[in-house]
PDB file of N, CA and C in Angstrom:
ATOM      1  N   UNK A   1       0.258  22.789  36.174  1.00  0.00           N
ATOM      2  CA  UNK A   1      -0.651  23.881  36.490  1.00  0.00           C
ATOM      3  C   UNK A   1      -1.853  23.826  35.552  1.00  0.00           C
ATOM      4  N   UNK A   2      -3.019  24.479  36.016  1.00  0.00           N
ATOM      5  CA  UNK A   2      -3.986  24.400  35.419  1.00  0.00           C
ATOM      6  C   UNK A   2      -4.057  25.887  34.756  1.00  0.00           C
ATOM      7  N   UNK A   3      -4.719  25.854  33.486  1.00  0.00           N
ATOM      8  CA  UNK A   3      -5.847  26.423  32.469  1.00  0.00           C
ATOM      9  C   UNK A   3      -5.466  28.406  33.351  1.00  0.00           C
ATOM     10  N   UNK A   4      -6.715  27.881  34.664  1.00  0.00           N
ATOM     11  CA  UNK A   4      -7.341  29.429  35.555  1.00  0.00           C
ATOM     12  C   UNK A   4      -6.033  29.951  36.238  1.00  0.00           C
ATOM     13  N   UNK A   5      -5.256  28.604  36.862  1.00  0.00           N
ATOM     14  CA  UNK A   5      -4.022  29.423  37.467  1.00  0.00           C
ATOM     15  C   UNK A   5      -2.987  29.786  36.655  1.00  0.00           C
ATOM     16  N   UNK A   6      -2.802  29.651  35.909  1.00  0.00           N
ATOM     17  CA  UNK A   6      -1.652  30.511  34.719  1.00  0.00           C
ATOM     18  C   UNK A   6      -2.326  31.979  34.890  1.00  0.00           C
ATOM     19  N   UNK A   7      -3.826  31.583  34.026  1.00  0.00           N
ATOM     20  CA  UNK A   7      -4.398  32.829  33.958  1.00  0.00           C
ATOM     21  C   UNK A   7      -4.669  33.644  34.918  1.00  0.00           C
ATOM     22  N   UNK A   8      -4.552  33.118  36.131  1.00  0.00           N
ATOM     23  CA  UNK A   8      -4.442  34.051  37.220  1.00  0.00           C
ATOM     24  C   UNK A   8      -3.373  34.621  37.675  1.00  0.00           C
ATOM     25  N   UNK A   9      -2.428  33.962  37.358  1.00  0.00           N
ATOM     26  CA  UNK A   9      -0.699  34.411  37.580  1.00  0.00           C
ATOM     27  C   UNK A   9      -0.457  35.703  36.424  1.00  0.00           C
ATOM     28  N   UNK A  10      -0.941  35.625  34.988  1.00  0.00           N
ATOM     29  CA  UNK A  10      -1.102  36.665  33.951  1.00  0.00           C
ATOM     30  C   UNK A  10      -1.862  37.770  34.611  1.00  0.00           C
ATOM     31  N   UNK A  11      -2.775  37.385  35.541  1.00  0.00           N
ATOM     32  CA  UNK A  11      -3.635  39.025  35.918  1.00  0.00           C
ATOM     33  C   UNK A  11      -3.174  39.545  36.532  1.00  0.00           C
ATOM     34  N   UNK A  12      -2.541  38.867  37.562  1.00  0.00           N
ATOM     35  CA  UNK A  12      -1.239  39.642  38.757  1.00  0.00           C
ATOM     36  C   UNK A  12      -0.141  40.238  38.363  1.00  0.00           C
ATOM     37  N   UNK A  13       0.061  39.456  37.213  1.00  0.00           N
ATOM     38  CA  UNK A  13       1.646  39.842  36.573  1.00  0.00           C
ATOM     39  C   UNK A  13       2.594  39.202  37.614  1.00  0.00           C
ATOM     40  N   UNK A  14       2.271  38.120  37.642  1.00  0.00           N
ATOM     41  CA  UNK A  14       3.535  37.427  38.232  1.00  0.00           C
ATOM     42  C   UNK A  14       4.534  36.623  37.260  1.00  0.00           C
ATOM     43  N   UNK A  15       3.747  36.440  36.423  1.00  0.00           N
ATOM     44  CA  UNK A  15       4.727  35.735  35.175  1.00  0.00           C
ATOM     45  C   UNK A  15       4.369  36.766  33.668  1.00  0.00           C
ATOM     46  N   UNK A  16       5.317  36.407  33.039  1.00  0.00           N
ATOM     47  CA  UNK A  16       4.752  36.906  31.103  1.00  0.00           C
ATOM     48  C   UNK A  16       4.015  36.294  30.526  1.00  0.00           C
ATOM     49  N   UNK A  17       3.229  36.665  29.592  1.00  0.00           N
ATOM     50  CA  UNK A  17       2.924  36.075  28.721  1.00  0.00           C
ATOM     51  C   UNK A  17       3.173  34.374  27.849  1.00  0.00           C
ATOM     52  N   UNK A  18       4.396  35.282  27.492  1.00  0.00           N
ATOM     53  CA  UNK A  18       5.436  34.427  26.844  1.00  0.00           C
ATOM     54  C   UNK A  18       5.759  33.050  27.868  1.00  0.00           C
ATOM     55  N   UNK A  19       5.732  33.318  29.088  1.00  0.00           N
ATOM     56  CA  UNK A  19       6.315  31.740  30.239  1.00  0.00           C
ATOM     57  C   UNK A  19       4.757  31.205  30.062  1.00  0.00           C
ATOM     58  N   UNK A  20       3.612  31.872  29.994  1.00  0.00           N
ATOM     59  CA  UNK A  20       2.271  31.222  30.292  1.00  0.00           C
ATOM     60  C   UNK A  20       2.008  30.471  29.230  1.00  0.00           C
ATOM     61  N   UNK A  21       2.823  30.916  28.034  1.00  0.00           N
ATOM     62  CA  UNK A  21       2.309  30.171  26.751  1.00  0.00           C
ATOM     63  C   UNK A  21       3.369  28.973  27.033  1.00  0.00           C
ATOM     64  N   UNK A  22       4.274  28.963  27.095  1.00  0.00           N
ATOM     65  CA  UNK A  22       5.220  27.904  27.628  1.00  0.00           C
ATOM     66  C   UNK A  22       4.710  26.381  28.592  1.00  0.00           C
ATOM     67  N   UNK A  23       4.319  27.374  29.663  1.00  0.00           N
ATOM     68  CA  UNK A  23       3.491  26.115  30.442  1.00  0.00           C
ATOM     69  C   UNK A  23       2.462  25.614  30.421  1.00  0.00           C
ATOM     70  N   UNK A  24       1.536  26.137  29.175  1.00  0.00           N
ATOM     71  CA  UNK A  24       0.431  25.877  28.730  1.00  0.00           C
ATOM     72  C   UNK A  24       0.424  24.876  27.519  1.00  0.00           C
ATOM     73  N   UNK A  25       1.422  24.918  26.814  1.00  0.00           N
ATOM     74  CA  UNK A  25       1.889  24.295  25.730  1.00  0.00           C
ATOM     75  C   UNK A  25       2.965  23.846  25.492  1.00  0.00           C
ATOM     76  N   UNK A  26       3.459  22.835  26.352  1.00  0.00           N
ATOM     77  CA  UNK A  26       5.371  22.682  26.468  1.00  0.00           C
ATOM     78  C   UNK A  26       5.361  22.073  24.980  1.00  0.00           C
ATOM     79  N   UNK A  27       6.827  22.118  24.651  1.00  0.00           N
ATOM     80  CA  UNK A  27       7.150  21.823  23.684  1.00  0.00           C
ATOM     81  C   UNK A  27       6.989  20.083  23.374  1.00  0.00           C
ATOM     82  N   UNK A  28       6.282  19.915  21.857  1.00  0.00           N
ATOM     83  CA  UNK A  28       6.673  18.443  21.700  1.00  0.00           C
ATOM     84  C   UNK A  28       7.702  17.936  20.871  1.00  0.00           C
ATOM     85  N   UNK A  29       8.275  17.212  20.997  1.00  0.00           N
ATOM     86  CA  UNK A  29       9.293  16.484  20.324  1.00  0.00           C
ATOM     87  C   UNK A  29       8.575  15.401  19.534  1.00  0.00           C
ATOM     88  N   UNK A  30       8.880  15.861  17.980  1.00  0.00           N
ATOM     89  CA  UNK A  30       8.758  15.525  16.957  1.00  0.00           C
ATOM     90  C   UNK A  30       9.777  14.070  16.486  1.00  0.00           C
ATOM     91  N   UNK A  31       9.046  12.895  16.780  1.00  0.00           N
ATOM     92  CA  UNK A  31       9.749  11.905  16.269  1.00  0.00           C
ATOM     93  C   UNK A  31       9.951  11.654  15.148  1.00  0.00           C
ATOM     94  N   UNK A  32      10.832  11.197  14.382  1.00  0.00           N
ATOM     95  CA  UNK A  32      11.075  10.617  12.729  1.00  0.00           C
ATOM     96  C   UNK A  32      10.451   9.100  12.292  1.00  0.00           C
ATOM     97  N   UNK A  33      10.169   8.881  11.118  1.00  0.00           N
ATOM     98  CA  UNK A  33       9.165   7.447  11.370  1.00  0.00           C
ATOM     99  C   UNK A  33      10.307   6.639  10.723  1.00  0.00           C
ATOM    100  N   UNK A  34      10.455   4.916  11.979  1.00  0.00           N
ATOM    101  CA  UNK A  34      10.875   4.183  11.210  1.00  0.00           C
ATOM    102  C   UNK A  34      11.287   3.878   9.879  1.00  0.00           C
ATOM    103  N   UNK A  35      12.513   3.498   9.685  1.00  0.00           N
ATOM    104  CA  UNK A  35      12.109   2.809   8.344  1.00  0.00           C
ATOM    105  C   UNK A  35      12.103   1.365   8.133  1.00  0.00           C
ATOM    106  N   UNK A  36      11.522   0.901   7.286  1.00  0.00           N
ATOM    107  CA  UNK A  36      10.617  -0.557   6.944  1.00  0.00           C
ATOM    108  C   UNK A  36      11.864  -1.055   6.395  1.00  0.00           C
ATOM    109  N   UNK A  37      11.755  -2.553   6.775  1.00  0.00           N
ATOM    110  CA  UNK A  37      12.376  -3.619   5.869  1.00  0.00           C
ATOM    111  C   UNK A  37      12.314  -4.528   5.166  1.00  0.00           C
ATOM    112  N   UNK A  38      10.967  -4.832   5.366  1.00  0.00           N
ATOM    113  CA  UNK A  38      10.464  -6.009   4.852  1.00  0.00           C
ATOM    114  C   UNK A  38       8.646  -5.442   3.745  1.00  0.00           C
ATOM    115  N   UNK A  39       8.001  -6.011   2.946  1.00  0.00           N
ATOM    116  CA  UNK A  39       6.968  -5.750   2.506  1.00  0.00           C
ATOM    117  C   UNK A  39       6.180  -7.009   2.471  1.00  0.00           C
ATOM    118  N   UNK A  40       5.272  -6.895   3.421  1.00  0.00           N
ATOM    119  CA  UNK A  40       4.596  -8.536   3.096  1.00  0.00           C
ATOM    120  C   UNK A  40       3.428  -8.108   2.174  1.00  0.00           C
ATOM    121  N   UNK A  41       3.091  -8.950   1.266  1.00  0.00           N
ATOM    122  CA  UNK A  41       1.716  -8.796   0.398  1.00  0.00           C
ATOM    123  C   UNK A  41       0.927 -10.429   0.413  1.00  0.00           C
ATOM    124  N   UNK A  42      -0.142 -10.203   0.406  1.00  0.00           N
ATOM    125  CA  UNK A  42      -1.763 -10.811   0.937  1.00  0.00           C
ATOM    126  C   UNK A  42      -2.299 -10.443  -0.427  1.00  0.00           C
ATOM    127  N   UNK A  43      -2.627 -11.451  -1.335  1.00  0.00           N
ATOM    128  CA  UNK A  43      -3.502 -11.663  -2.332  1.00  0.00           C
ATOM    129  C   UNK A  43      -4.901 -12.766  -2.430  1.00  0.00           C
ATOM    130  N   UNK A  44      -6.201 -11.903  -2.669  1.00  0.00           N
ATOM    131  CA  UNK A  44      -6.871 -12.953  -2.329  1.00  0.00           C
ATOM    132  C   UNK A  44      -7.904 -12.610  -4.110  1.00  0.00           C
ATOM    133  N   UNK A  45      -8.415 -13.958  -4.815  1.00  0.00           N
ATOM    134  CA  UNK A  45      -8.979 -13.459  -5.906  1.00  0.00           C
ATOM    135  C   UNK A  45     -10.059 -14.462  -5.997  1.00  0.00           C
ATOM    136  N   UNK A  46     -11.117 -14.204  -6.586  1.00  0.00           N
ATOM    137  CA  UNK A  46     -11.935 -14.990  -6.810  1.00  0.00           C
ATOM    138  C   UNK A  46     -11.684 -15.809  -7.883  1.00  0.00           C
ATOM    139  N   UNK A  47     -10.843 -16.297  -8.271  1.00  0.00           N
ATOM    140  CA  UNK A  47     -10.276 -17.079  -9.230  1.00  0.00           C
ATOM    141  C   UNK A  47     -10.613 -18.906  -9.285  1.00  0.00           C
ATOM    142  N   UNK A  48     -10.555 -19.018  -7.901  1.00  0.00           N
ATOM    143  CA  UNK A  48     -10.625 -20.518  -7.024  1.00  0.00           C
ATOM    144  C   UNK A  48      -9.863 -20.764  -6.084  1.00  0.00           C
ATOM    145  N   UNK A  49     -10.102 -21.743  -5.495  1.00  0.00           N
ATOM    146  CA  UNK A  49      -9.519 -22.055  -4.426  1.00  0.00           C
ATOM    147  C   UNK A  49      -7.667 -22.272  -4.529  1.00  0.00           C
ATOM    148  N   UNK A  50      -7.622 -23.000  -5.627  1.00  0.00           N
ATOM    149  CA  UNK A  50      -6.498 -23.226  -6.331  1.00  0.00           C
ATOM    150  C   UNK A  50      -5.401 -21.763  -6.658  1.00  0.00           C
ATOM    151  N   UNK A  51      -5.787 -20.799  -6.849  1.00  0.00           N
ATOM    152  CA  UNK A  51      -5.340 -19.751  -7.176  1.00  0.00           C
ATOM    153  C   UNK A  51      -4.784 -19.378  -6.264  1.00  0.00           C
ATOM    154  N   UNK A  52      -5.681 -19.202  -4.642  1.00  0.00           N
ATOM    155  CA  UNK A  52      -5.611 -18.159  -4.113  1.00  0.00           C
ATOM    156  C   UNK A  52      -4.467 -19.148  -2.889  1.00  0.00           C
ATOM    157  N   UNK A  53      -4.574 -20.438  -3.420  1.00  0.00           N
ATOM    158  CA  UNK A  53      -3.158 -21.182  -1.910  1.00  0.00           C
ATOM    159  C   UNK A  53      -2.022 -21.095  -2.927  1.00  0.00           C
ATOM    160  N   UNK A  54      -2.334 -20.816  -4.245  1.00  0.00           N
ATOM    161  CA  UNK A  54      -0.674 -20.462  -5.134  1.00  0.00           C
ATOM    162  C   UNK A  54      -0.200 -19.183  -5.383  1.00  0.00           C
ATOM    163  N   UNK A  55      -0.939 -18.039  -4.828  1.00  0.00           N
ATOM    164  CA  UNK A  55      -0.711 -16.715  -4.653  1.00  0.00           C
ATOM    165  C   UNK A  55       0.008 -16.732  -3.151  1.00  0.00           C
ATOM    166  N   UNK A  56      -1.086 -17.318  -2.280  1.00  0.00           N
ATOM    167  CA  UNK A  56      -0.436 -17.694  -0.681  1.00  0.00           C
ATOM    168  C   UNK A  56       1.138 -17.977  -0.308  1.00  0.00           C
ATOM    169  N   UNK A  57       1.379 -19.587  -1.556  1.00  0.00           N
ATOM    170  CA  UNK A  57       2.474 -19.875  -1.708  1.00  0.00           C
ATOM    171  C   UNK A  57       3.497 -19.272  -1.903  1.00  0.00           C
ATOM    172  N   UNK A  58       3.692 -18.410  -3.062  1.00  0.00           N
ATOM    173  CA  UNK A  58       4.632 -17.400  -4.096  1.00  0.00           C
ATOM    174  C   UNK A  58       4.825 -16.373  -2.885  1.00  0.00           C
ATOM    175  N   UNK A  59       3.717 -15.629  -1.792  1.00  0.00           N
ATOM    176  CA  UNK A  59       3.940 -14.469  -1.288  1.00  0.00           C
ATOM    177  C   UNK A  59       3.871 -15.027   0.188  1.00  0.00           C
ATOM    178  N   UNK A  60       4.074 -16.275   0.780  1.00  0.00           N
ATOM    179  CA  UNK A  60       4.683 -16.569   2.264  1.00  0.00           C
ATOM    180  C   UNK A  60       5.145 -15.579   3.000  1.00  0.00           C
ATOM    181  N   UNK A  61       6.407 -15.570   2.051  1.00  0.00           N
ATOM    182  CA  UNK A  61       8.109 -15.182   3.037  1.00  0.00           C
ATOM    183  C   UNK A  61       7.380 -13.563   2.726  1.00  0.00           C
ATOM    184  N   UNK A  62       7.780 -12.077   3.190  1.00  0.00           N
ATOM    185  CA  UNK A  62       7.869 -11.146   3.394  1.00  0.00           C
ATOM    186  C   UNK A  62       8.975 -10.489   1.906  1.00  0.00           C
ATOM    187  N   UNK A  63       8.760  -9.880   1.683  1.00  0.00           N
ATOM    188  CA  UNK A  63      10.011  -9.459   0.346  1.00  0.00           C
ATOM    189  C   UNK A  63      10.659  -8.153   0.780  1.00  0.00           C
ATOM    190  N   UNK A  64      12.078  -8.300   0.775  1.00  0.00           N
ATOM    191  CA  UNK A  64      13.021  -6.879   1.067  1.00  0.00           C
ATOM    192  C   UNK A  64      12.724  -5.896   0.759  1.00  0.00           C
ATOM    193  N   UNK A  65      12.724  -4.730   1.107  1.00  0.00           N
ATOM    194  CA  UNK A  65      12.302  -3.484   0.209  1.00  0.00           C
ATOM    195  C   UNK A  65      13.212  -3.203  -0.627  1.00  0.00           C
ATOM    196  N   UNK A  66      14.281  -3.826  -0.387  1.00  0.00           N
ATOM    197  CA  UNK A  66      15.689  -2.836  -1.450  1.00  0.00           C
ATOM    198  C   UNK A  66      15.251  -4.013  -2.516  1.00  0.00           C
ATOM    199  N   UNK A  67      14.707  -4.923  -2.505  1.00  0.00           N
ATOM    200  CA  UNK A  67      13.919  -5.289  -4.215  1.00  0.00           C
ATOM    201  C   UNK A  67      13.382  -4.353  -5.091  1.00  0.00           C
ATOM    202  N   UNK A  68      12.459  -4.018  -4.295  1.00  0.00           N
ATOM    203  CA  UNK A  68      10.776  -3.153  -4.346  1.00  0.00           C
ATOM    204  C   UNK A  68      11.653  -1.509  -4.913  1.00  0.00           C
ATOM    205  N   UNK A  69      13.091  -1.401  -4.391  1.00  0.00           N
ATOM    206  CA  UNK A  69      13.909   0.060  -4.418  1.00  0.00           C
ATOM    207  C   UNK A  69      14.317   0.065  -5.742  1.00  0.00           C
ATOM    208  N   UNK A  70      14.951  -1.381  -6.071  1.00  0.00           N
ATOM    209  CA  UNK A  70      15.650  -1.464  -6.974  1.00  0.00           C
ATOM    210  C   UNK A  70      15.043  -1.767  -8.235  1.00  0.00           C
ATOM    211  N   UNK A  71      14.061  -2.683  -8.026  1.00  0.00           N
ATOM    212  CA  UNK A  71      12.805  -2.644  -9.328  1.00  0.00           C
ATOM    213  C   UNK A  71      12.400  -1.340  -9.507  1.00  0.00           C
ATOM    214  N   UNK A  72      11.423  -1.025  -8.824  1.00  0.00           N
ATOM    215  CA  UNK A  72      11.196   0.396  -8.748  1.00  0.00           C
ATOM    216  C   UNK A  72      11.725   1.851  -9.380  1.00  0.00           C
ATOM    217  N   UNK A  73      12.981   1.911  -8.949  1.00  0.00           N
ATOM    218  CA  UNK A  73      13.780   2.519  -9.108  1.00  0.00           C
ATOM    219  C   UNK A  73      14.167   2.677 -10.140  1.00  0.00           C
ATOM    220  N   UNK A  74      14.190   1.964 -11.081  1.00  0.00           N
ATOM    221  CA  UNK A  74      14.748   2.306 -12.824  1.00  0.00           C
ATOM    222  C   UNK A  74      13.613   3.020 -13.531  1.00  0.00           C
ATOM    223  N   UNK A  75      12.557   3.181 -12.746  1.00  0.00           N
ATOM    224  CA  UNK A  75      11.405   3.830 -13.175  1.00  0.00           C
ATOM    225  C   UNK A  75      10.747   5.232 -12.604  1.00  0.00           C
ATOM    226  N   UNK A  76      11.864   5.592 -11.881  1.00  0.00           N
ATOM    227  CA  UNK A  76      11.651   6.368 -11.090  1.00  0.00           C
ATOM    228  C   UNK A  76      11.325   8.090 -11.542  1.00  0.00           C
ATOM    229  N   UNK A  77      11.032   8.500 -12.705  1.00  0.00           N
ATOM    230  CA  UNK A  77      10.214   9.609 -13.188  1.00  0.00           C
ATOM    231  C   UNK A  77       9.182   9.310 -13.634  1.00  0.00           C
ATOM    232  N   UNK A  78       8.304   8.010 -13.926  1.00  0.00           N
ATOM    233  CA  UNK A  78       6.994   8.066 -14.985  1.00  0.00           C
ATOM    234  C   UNK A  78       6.566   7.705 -13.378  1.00  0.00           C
ATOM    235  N   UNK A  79       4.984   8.049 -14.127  1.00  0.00           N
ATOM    236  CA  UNK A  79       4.233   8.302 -13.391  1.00  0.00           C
ATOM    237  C   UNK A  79       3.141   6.864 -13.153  1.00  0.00           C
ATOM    238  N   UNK A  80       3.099   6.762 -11.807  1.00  0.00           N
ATOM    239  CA  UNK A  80       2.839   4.955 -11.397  1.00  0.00           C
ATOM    240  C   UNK A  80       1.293   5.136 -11.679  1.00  0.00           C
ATOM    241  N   UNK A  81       0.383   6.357 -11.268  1.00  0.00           N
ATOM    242  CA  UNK A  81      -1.206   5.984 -11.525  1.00  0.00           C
ATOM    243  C   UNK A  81      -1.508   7.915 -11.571  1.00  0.00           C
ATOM    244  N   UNK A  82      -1.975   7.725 -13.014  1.00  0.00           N
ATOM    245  CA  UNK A  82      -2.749   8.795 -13.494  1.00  0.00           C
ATOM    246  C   UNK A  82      -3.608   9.877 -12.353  1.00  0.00           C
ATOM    247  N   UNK A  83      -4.476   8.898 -11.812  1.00  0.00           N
ATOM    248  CA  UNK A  83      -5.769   9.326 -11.240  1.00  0.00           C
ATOM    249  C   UNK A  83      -4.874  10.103 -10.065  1.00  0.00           C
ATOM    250  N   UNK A  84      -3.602   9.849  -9.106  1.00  0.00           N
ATOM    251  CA  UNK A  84      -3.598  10.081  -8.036  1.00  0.00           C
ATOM    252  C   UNK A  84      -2.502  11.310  -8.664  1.00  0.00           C
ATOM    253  N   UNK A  85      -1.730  10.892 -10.043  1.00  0.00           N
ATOM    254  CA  UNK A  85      -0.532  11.743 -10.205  1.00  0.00           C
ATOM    255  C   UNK A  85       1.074  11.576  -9.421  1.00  0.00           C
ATOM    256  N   UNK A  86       0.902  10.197  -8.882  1.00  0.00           N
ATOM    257  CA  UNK A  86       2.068  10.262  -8.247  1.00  0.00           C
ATOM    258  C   UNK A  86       3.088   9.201  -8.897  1.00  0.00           C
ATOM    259  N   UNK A  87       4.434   9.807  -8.704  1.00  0.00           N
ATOM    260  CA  UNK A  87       5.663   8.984  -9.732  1.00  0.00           C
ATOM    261  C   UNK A  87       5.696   8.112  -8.855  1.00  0.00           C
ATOM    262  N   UNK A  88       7.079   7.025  -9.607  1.00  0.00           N
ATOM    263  CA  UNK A  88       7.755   5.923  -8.913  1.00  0.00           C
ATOM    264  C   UNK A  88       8.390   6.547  -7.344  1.00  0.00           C
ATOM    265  N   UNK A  89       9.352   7.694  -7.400  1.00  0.00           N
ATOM    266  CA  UNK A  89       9.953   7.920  -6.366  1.00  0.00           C
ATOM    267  C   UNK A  89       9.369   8.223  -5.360  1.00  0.00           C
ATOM    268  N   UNK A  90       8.096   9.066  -5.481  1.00  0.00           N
ATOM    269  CA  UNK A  90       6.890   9.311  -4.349  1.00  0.00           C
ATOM    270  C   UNK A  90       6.601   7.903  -3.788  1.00  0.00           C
ATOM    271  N   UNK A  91       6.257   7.002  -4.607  1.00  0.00           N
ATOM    272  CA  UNK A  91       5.484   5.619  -4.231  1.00  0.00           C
ATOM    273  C   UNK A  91       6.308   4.778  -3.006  1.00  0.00           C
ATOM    274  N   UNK A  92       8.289   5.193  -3.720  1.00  0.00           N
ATOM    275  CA  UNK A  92       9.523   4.822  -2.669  1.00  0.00           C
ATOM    276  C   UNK A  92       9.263   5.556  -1.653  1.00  0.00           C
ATOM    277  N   UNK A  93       8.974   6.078  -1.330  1.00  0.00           N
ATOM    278  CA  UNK A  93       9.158   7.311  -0.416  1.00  0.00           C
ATOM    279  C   UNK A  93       8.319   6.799   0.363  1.00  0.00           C
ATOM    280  N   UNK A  94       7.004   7.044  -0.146  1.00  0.00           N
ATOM    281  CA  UNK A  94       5.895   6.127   1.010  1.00  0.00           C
ATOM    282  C   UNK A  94       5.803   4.763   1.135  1.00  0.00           C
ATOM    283  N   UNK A  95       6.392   3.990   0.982  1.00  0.00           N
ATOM    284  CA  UNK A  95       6.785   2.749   1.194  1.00  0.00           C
ATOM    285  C   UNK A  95       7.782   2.320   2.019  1.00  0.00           C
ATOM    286  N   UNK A  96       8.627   3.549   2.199  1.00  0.00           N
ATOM    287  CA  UNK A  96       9.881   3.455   2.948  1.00  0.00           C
ATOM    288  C   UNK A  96       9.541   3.260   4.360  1.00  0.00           C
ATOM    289  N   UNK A  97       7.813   3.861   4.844  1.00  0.00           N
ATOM    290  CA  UNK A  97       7.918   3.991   6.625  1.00  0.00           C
ATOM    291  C   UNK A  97       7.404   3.102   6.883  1.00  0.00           C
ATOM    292  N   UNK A  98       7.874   2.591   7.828  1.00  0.00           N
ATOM    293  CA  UNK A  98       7.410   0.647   8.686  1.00  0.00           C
ATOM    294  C   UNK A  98       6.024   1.721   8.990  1.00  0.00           C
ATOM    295  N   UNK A  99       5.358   0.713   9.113  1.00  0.00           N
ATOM    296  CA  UNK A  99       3.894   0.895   9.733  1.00  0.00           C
ATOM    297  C   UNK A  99       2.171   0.946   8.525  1.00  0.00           C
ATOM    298  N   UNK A 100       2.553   0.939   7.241  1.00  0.00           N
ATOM    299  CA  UNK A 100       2.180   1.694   6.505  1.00  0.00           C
ATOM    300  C   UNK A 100       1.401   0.235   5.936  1.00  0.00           C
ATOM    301  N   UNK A 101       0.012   0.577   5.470  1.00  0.00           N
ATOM    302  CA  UNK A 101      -1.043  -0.324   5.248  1.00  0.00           C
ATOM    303  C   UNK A 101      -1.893  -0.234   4.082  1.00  0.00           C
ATOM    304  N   UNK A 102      -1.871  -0.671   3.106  1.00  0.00           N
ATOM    305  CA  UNK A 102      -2.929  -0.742   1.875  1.00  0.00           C
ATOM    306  C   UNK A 102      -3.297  -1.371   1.565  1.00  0.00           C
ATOM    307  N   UNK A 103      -4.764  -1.350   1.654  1.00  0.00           N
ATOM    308  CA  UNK A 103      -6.090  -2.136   1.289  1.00  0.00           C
ATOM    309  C   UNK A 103      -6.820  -1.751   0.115  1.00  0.00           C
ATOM    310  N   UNK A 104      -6.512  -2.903  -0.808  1.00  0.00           N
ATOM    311  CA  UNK A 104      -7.219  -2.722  -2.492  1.00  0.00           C
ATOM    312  C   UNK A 104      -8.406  -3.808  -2.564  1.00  0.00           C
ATOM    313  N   UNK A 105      -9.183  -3.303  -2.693  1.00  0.00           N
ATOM    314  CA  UNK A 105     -10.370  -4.023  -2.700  1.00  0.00           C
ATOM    315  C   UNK A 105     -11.278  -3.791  -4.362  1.00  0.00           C
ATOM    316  N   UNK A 106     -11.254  -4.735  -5.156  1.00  0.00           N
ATOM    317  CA  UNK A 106     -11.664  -4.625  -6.826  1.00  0.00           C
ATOM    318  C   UNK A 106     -13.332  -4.651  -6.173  1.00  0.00           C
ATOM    319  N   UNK A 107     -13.981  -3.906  -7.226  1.00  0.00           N
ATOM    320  CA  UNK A 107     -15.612  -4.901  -7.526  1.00  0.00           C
ATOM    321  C   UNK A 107     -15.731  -5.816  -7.843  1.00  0.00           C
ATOM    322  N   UNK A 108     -14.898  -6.500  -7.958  1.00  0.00           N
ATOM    323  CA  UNK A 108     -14.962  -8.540  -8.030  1.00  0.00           C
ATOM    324  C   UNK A 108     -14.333  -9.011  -7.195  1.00  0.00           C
ATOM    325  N   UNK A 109     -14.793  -8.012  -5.824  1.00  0.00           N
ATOM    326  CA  UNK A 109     -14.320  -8.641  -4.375  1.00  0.00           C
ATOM    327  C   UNK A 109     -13.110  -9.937  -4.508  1.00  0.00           C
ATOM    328  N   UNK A 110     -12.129  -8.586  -5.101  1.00  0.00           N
ATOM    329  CA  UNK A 110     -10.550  -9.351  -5.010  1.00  0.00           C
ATOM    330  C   UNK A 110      -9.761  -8.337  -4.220  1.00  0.00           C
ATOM    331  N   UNK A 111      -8.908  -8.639  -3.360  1.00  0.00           N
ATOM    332  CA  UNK A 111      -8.601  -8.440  -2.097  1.00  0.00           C
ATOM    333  C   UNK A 111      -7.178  -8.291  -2.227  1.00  0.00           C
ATOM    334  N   UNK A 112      -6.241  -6.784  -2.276  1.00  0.00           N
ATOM    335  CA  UNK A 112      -4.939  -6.874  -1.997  1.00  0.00           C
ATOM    336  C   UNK A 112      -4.273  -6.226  -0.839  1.00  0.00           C
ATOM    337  N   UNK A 113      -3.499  -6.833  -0.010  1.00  0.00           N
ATOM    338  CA  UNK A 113      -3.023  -6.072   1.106  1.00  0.00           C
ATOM    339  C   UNK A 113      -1.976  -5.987   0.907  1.00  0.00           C
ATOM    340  N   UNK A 114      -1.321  -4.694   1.393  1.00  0.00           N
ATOM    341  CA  UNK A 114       0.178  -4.525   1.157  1.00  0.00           C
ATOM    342  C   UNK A 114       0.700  -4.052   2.708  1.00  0.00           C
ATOM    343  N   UNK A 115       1.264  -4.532   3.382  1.00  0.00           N
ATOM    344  CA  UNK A 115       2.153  -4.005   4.780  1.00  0.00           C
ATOM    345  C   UNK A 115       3.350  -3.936   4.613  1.00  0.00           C
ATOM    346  N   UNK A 116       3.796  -2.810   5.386  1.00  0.00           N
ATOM    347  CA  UNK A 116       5.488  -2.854   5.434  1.00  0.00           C
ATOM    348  C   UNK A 116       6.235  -2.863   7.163  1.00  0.00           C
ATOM    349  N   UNK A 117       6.967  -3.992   7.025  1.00  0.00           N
ATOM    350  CA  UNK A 117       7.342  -4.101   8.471  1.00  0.00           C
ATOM    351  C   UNK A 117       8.942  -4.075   8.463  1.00  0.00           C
TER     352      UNK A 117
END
């Protein structure tokens, strides 16, 4: 139904209120987000050419998160970066949902990507 005919069904009083807000706004179902298994990281530095196919090398394969949990994790009350205020366990937390993308970019156009799949 449209917008005018609800609202025209409300002027008649053929329906309530309460059903018009209903069919005007059905309910959505709230999905939960994945969780991630893998963390791939992308390092690129102006270092040389040499650097940046032995950073390539070292970070190929994708790395488990229950690494990233378990490193992490023994550190899990101090606080990972001043400026933002957020601890180790926050950092787990947002790291935990597949989909999730960070792009670090230095002023010496050095280049870090972090994905979690």
């Amino acid at each position: 139904m449209t917008k005018d005919e609800v609202l025209t069904q409300i002027s008649q009083k053929e329906i309530k209120p309460k059903q018009a807000y209903r069919m005007l706004y059905p309910h959505t179902k709230q999905r939960k987000p994945r969780r991630a298994s893998f963390v791939k990281i992308h390092v690129h530095a102006n270092e040389g050419k040499a650097v940046n196919i032995f950073l390539g090398i070292i970070l190929l394969l994708p790395i488990p998160i229950f690494l990233i949990k378990w490193i992490v994790g023994k550190r899990a009350d101090k606080i990972v970066n001043e400026q933002f205020n957020i601890t180790a366990r926050e950092f787990l937390q947002m790291i935990s949902i597949r989909g999730v993308r960070v792009d670090v970019k230095s002023k010496d156009n050095e280049r870090v990507l972090i994905k979690t799949i």
